[in-house]
C-alpha atoms as a PDB file:
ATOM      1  CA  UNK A   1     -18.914  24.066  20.846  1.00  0.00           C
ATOM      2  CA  UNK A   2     -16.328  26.040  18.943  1.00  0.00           C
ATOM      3  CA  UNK A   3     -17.408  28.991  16.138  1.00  0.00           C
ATOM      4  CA  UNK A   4     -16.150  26.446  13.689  1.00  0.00           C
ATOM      5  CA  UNK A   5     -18.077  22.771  14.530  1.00  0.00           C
ATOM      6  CA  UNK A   6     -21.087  24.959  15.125  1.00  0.00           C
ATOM      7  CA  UNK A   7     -20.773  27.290  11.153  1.00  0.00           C
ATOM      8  CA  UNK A   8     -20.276  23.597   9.635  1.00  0.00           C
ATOM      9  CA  UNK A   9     -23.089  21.648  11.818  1.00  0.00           C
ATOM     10  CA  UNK A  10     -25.469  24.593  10.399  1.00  0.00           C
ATOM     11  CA  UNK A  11     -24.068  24.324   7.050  1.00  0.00           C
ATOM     12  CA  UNK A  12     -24.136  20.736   6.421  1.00  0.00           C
ATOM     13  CA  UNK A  13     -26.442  19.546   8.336  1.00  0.00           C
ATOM     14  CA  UNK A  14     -29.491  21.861   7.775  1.00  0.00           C
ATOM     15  CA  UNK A  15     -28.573  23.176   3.937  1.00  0.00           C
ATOM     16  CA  UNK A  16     -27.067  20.015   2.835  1.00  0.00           C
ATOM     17  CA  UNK A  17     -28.504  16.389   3.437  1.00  0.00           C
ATOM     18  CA  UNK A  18     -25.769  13.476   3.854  1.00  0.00           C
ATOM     19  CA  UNK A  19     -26.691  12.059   0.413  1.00  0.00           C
ATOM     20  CA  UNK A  20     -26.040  15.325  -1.077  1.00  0.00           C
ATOM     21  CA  UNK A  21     -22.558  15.732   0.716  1.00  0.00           C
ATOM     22  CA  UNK A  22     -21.801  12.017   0.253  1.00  0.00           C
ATOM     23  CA  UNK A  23     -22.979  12.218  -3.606  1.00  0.00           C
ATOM     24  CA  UNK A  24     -20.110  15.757  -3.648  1.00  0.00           C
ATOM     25  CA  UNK A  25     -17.219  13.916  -3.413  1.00  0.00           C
ATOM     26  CA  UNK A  26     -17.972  10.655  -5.274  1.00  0.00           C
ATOM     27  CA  UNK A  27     -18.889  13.126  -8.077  1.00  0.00           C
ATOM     28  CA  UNK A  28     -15.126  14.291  -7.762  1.00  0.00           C
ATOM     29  CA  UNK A  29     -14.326  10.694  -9.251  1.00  0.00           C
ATOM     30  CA  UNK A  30     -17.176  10.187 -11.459  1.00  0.00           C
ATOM     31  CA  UNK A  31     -17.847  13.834 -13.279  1.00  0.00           C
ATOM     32  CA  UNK A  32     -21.071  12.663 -14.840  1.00  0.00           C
ATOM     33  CA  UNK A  33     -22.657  10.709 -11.929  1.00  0.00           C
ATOM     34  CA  UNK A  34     -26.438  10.481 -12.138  1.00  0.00           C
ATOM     35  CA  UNK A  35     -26.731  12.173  -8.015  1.00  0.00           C
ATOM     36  CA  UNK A  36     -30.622  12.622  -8.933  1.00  0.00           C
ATOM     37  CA  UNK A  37     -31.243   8.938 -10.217  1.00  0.00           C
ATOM     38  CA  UNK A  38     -29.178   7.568  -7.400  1.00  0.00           C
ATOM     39  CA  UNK A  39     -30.992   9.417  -4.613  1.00  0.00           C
ATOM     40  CA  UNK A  40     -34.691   8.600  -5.987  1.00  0.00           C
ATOM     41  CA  UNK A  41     -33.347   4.736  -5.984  1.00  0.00           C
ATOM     42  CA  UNK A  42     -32.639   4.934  -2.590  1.00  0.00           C
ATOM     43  CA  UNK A  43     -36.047   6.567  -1.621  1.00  0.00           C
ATOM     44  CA  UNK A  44     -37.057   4.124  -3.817  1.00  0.00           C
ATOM     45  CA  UNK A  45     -35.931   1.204  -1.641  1.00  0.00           C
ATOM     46  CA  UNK A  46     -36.436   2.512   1.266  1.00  0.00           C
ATOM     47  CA  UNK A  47     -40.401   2.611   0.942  1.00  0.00           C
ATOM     48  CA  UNK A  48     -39.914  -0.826  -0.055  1.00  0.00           C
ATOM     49  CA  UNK A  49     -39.247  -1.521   3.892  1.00  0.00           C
ATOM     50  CA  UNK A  50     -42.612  -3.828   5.806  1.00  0.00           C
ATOM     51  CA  UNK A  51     -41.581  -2.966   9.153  1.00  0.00           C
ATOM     52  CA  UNK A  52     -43.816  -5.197  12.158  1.00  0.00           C
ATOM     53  CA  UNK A  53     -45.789  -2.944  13.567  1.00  0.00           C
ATOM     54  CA  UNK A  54     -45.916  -2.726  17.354  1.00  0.00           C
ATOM     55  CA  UNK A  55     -43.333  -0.972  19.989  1.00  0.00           C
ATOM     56  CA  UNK A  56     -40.758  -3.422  19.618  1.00  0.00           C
ATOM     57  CA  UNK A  57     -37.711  -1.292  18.503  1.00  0.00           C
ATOM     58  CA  UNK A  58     -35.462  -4.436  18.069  1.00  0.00           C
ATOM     59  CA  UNK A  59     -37.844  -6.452  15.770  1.00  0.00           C
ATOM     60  CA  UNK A  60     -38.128  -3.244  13.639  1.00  0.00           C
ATOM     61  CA  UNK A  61     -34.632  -3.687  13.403  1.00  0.00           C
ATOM     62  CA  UNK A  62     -34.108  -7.313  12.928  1.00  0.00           C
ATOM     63  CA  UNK A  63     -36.823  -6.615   9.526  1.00  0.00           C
ATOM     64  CA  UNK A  64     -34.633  -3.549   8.140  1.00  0.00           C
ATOM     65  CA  UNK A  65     -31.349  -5.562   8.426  1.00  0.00           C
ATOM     66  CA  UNK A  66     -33.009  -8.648   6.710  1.00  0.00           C
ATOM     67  CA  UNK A  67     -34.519  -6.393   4.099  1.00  0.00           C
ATOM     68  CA  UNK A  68     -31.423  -4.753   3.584  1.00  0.00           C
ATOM     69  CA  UNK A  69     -28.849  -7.358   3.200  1.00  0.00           C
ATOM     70  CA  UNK A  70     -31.133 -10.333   2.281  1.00  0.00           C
ATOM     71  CA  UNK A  71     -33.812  -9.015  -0.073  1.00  0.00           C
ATOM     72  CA  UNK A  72     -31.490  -6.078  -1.624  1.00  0.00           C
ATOM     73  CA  UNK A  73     -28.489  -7.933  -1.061  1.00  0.00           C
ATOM     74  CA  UNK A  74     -26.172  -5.309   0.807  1.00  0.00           C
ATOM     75  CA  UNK A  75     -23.306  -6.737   1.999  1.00  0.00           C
ATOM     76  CA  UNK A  76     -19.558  -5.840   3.675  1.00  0.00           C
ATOM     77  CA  UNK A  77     -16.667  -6.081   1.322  1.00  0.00           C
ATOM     78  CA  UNK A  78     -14.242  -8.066   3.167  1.00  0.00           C
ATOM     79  CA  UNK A  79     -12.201  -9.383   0.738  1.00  0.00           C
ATOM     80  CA  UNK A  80     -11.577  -5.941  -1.178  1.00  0.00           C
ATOM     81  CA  UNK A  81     -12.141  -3.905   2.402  1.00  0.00           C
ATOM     82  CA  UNK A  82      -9.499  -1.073   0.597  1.00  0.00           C
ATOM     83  CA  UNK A  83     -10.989  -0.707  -2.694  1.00  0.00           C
ATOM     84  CA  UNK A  84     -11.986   3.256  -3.320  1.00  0.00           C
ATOM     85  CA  UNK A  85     -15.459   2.125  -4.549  1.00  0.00           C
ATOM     86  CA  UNK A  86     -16.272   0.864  -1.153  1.00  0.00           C
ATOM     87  CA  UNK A  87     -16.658   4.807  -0.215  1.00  0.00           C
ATOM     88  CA  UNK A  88     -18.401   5.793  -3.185  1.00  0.00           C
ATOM     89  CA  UNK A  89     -22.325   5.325  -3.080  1.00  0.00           C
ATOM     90  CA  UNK A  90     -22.703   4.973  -6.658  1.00  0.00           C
ATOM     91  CA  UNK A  91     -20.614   2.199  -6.706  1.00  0.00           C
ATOM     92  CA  UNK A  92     -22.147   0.792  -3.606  1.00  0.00           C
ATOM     93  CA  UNK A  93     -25.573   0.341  -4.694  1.00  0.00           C
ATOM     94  CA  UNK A  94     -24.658  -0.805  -8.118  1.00  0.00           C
ATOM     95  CA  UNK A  95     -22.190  -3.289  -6.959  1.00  0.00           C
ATOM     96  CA  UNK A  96     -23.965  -4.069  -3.336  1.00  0.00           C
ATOM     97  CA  UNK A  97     -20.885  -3.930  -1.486  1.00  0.00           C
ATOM     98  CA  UNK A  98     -19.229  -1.381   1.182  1.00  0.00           C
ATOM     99  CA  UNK A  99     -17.680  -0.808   4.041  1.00  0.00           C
ATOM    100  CA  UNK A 100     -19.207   0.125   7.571  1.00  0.00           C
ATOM    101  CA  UNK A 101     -19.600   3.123   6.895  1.00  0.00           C
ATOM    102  CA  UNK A 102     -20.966   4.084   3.621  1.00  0.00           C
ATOM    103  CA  UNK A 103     -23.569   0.682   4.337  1.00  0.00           C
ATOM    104  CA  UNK A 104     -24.485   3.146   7.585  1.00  0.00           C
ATOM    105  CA  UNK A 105     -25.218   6.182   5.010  1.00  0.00           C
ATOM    106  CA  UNK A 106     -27.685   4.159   3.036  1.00  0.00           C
ATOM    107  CA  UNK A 107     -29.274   2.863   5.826  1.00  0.00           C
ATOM    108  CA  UNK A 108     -29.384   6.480   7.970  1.00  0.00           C
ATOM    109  CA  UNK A 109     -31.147   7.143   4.722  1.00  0.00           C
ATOM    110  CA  UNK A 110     -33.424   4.316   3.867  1.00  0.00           C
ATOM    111  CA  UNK A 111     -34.515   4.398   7.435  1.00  0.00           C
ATOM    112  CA  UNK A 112     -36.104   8.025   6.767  1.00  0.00           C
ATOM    113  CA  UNK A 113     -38.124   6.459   4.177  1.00  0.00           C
ATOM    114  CA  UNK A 114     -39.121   3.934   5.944  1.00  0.00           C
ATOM    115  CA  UNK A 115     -40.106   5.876   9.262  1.00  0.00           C
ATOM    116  CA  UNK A 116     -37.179   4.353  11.600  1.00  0.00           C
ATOM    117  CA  UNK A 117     -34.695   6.960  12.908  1.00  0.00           C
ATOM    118  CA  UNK A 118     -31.683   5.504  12.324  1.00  0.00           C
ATOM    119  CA  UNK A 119     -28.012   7.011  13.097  1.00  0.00           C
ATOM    120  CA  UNK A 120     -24.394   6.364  12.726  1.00  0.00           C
ATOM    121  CA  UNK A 121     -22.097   5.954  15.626  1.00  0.00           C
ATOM    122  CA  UNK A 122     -18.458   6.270  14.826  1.00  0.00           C
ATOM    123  CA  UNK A 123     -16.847   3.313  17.350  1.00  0.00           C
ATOM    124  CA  UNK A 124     -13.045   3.179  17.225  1.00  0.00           C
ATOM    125  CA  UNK A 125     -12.047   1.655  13.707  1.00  0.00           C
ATOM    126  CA  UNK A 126     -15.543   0.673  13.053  1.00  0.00           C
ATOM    127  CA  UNK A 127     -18.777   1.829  11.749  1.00  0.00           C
ATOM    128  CA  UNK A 128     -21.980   0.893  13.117  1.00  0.00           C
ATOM    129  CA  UNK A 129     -25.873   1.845  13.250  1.00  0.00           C
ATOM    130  CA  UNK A 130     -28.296   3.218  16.177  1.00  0.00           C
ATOM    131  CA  UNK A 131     -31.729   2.864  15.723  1.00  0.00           C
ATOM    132  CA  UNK A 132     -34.065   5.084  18.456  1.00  0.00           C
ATOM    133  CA  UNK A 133     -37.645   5.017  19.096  1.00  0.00           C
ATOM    134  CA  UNK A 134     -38.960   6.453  22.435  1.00  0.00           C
ATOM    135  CA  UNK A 135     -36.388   5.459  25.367  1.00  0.00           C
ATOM    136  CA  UNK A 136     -35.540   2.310  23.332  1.00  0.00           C
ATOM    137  CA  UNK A 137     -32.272   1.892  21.578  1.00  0.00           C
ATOM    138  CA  UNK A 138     -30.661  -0.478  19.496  1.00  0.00           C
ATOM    139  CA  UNK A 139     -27.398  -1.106  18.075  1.00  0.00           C
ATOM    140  CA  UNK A 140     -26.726  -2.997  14.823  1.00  0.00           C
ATOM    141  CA  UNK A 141     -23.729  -3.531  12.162  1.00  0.00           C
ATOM    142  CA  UNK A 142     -24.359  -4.111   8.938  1.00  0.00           C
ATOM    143  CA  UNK A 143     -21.339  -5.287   7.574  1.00  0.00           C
ATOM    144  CA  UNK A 144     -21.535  -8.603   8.125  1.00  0.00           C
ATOM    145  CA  UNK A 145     -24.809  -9.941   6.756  1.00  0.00           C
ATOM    146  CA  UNK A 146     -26.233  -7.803  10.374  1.00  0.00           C
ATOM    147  CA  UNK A 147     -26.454  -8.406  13.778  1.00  0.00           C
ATOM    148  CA  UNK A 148     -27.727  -6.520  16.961  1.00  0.00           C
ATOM    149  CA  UNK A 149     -24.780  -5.456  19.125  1.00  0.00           C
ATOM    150  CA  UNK A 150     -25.212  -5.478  22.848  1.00  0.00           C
ATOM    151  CA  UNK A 151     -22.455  -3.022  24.472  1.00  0.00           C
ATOM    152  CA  UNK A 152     -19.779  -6.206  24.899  1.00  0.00           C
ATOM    153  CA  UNK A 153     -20.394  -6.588  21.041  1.00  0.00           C
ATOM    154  CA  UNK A 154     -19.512  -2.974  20.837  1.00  0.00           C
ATOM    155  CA  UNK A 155     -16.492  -3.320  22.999  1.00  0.00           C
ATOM    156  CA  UNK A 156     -15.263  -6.411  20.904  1.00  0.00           C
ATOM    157  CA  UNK A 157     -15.407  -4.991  17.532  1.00  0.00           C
ATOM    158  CA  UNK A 158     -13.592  -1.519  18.780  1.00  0.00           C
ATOM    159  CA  UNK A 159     -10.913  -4.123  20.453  1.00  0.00           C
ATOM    160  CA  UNK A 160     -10.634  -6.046  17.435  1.00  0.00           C
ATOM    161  CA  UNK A 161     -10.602  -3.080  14.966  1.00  0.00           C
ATOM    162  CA  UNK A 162      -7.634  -1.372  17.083  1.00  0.00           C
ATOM    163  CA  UNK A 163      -5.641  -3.792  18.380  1.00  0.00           C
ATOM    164  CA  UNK A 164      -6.357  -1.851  21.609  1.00  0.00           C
ATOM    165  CA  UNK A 165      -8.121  -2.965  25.024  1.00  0.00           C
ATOM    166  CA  UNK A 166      -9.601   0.197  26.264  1.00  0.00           C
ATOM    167  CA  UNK A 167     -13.247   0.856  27.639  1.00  0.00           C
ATOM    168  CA  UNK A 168     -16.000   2.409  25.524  1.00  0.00           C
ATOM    169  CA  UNK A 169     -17.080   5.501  27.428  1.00  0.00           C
ATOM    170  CA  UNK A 170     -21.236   6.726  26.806  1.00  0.00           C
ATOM    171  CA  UNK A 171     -19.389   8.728  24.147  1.00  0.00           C
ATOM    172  CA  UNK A 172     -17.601   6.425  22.209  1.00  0.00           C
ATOM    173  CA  UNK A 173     -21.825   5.168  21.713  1.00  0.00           C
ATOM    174  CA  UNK A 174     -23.454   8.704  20.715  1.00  0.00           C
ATOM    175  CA  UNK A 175     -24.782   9.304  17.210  1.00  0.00           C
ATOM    176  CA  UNK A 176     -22.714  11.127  14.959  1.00  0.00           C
ATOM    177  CA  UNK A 177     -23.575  14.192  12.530  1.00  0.00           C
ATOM    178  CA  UNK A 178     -23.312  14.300   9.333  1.00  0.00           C
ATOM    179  CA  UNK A 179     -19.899  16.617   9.339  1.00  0.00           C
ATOM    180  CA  UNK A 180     -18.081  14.261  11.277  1.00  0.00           C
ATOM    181  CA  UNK A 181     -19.861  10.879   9.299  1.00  0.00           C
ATOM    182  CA  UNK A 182     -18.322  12.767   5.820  1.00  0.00           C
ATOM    183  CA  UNK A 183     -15.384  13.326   7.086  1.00  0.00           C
ATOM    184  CA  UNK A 184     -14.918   9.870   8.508  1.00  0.00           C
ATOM    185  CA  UNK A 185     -15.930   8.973   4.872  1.00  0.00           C
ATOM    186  CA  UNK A 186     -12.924  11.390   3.483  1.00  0.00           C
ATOM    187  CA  UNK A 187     -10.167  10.409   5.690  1.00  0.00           C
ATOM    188  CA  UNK A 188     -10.661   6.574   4.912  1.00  0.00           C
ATOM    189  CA  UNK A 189     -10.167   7.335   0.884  1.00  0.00           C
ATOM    190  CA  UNK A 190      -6.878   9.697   2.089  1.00  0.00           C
ATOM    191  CA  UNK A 191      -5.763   6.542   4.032  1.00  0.00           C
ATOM    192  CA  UNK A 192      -6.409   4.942   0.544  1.00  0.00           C
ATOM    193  CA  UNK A 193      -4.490   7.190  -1.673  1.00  0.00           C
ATOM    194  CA  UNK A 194      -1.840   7.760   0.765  1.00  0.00           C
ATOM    195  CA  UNK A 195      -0.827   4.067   0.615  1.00  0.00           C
ATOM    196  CA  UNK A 196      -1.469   3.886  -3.403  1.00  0.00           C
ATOM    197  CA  UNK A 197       0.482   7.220  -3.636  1.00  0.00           C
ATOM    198  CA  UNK A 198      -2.070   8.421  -6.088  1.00  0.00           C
ATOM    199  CA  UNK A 199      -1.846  12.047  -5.626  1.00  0.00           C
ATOM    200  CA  UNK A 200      -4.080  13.509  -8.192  1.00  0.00           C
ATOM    201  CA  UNK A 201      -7.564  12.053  -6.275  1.00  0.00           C
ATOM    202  CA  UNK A 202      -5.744  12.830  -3.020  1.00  0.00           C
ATOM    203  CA  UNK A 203      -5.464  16.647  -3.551  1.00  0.00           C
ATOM    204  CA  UNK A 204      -9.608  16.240  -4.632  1.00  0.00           C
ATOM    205  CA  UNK A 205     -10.380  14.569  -0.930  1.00  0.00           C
ATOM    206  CA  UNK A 206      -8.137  16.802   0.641  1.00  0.00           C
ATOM    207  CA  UNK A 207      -9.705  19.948  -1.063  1.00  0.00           C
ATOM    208  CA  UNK A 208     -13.003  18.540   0.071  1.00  0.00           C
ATOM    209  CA  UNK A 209     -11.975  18.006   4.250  1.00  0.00           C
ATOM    210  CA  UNK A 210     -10.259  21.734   4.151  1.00  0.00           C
ATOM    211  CA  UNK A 211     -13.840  22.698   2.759  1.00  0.00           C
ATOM    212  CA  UNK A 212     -15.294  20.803   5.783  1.00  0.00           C
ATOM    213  CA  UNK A 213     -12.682  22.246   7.718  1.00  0.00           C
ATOM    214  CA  UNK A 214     -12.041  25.711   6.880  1.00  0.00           C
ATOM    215  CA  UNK A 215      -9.665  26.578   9.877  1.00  0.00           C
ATOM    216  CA  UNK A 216      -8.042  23.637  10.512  1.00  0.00           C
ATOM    217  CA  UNK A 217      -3.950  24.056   9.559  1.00  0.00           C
ATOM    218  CA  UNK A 218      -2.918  20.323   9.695  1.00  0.00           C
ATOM    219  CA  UNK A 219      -5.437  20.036   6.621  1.00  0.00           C
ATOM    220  CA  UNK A 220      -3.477  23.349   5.094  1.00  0.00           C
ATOM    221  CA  UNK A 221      -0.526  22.120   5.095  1.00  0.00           C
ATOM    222  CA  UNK A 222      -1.437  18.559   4.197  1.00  0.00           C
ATOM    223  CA  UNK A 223      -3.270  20.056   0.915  1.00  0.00           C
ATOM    224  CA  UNK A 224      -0.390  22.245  -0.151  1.00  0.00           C
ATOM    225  CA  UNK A 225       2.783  19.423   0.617  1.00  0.00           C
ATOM    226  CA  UNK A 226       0.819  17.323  -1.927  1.00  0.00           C
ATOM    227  CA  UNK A 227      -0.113  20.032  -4.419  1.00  0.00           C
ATOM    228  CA  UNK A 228       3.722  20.601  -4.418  1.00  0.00           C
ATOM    229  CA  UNK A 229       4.303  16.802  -5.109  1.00  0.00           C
ATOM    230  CA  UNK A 230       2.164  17.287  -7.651  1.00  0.00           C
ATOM    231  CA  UNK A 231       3.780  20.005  -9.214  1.00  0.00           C
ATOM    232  CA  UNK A 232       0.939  22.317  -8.888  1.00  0.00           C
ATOM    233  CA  UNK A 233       2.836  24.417  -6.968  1.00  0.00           C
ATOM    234  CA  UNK A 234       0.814  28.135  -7.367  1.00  0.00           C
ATOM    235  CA  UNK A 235      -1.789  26.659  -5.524  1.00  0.00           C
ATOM    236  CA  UNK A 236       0.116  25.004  -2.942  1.00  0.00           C
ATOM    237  CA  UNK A 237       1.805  28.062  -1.729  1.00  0.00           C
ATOM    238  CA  UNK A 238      -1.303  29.516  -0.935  1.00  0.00           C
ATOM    239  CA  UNK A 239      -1.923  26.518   0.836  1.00  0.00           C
ATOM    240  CA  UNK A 240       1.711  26.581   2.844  1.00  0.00           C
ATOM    241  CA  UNK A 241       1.408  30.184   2.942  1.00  0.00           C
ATOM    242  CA  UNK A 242      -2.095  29.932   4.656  1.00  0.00           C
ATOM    243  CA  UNK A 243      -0.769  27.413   7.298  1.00  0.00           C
ATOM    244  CA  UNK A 244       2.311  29.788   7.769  1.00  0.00           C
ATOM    245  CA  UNK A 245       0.178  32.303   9.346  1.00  0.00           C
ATOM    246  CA  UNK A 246      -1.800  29.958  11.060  1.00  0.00           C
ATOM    247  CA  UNK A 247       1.035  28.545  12.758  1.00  0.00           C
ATOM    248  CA  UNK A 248       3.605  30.824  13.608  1.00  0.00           C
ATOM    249  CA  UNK A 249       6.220  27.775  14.811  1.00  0.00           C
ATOM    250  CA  UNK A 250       5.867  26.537  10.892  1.00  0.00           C
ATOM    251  CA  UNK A 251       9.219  27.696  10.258  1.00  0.00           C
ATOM    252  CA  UNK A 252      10.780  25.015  12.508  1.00  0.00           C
ATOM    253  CA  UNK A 253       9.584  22.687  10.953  1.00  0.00           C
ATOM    254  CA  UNK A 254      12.867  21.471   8.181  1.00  0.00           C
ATOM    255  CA  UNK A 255      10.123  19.238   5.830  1.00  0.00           C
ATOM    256  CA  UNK A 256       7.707  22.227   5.961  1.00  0.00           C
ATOM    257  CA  UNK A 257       9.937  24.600   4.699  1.00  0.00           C
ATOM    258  CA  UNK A 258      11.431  22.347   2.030  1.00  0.00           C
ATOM    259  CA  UNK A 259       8.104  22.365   0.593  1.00  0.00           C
ATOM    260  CA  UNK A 260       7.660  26.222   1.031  1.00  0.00           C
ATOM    261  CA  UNK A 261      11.153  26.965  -0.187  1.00  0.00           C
ATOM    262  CA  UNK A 262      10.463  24.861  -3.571  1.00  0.00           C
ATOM    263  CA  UNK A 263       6.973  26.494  -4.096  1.00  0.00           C
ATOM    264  CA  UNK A 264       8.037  29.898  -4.111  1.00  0.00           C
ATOM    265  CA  UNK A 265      11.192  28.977  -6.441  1.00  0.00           C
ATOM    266  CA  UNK A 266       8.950  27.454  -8.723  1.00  0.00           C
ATOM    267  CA  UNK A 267       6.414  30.193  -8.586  1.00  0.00           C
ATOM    268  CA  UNK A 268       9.404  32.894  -9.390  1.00  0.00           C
ATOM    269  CA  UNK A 269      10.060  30.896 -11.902  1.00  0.00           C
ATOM    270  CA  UNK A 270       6.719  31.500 -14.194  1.00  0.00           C
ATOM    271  CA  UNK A 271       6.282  35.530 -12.845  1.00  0.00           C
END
């Protein structure tokens, strides 16, 4: 494990839970979000779980999911799958739709409540839960209305999300952290505002992955190319400046300096 993954693990996973970084960002779009209210609604429902007792992991399960997406009503958004308030968890517990992956973060969460360790497990283009008690595991997705997922399951929805055959390896199945579920979360509302070309909330979810990501120059030079599109181009040359020296083979690159060369004429311009 690199300096890097092992400062942010600490950092986010031990000082920071993954409501509060999930709870950051959406607060980027919604200034005067309620993060207190949201997070006692969620402890809130998750006491409201009546798991079976016994050892049987998977009927533990098979009660959360029903709870979850029958008696709160939690479902996958599959006919708005793009929409930016799937990623927001404000939006998803008023509206009771998501994607996989922010209806993973409220159950990782209600599970605590409710005494079942739950995870997330970052498959290839999809999102799905781990649930562990003992040596037992199970597998679940959420997103549509839930299921148990036996490793061909697993296999199907990576193939399917893709467009790719390949073979889940043990890794493709581990539980995530929260660094890497956040980011996950981050790069599918880039991905979003990318295609819509909305620049303003792109620069905000890029600011908050080069947070994540302190040292990592693709996100540098990412963040200051679309601070210059924005016109905001002070910043960005600290940005393209930063990723210079990071990358000494920058200069080679004819878009890269485009962007450099215009940042530092309009910076002249206002000294």
């Amino acid at each position: 494990m690199n300096d890097e993954l092992h400062h942010s693990e600490n950092l986010f996973n031990e000082e920071n839970s993954l409501l509060d970084l999930a709870f950051a960002f959406a607060s980027d779009e919604y200034p005067n979000l309620d993060v207190d209210g949201y997070k006692s609604e969620i402890r809130m429902m998750g006491k409201g779980i009546q798991l079976p007792l016994g050892k049987d992991l998977e009927m533990k399960v098979k009660a959360f999911m029903r709870y979850f997406t029958h008696d709160l009503g939690f479902q996958g958004n599959q006919k708005d799958y793009y929409n930016p308030a799937n990623s927001f968890l404000n939006q998803v517990i008023d509206r009771r739709l998501g994607i996989p992956i922010s209806l993973s973060v409220l159950a990782i969460t209600m599970g605590k409540e409710s005494g079942l360790r739950i995870f997330g497990v970052g498959l290839p283009g999809h999102f799905v839960n781990l649930a562990c008690e003992g040596r037992q595991k199970v597998y679940f997705d959420l997103f549509q209305g839930g299921r148990i997922l036996e490793y061909s399951d697993c296999q199907q929805l990576a193939w399917g999300a893709t467009g790719t055959n390949f073979t889940l390896t043990d890794q493709h199945l581990e539980a995530v952290n929260n660094l890497q579920i956040i980011t996950r979360m981050l790069a599918n509302l880039r991905i979003i505002y990318e295609r819509s070309n909305d620049t303003n909330r792109l620069v905000k979810v890029l600011r908050r992955m080069a947070d994540l990501h302190p040292t990592e120059p693709s996100l540098m030079k990412e963040l200051g190319i679309t601070l210059c599109k924005s016109s905001r181009h002070s910043e960005a040359l600290k940005w393209l400046q930063k990723y210079q020296s990071r990358v000494p083979e920058a200069m080679q690159d004819e878009s890269f300096k485009s962007f450099l060369k215009l940042a530092r004429q309009e910076e002249s311009l206002r000294n």
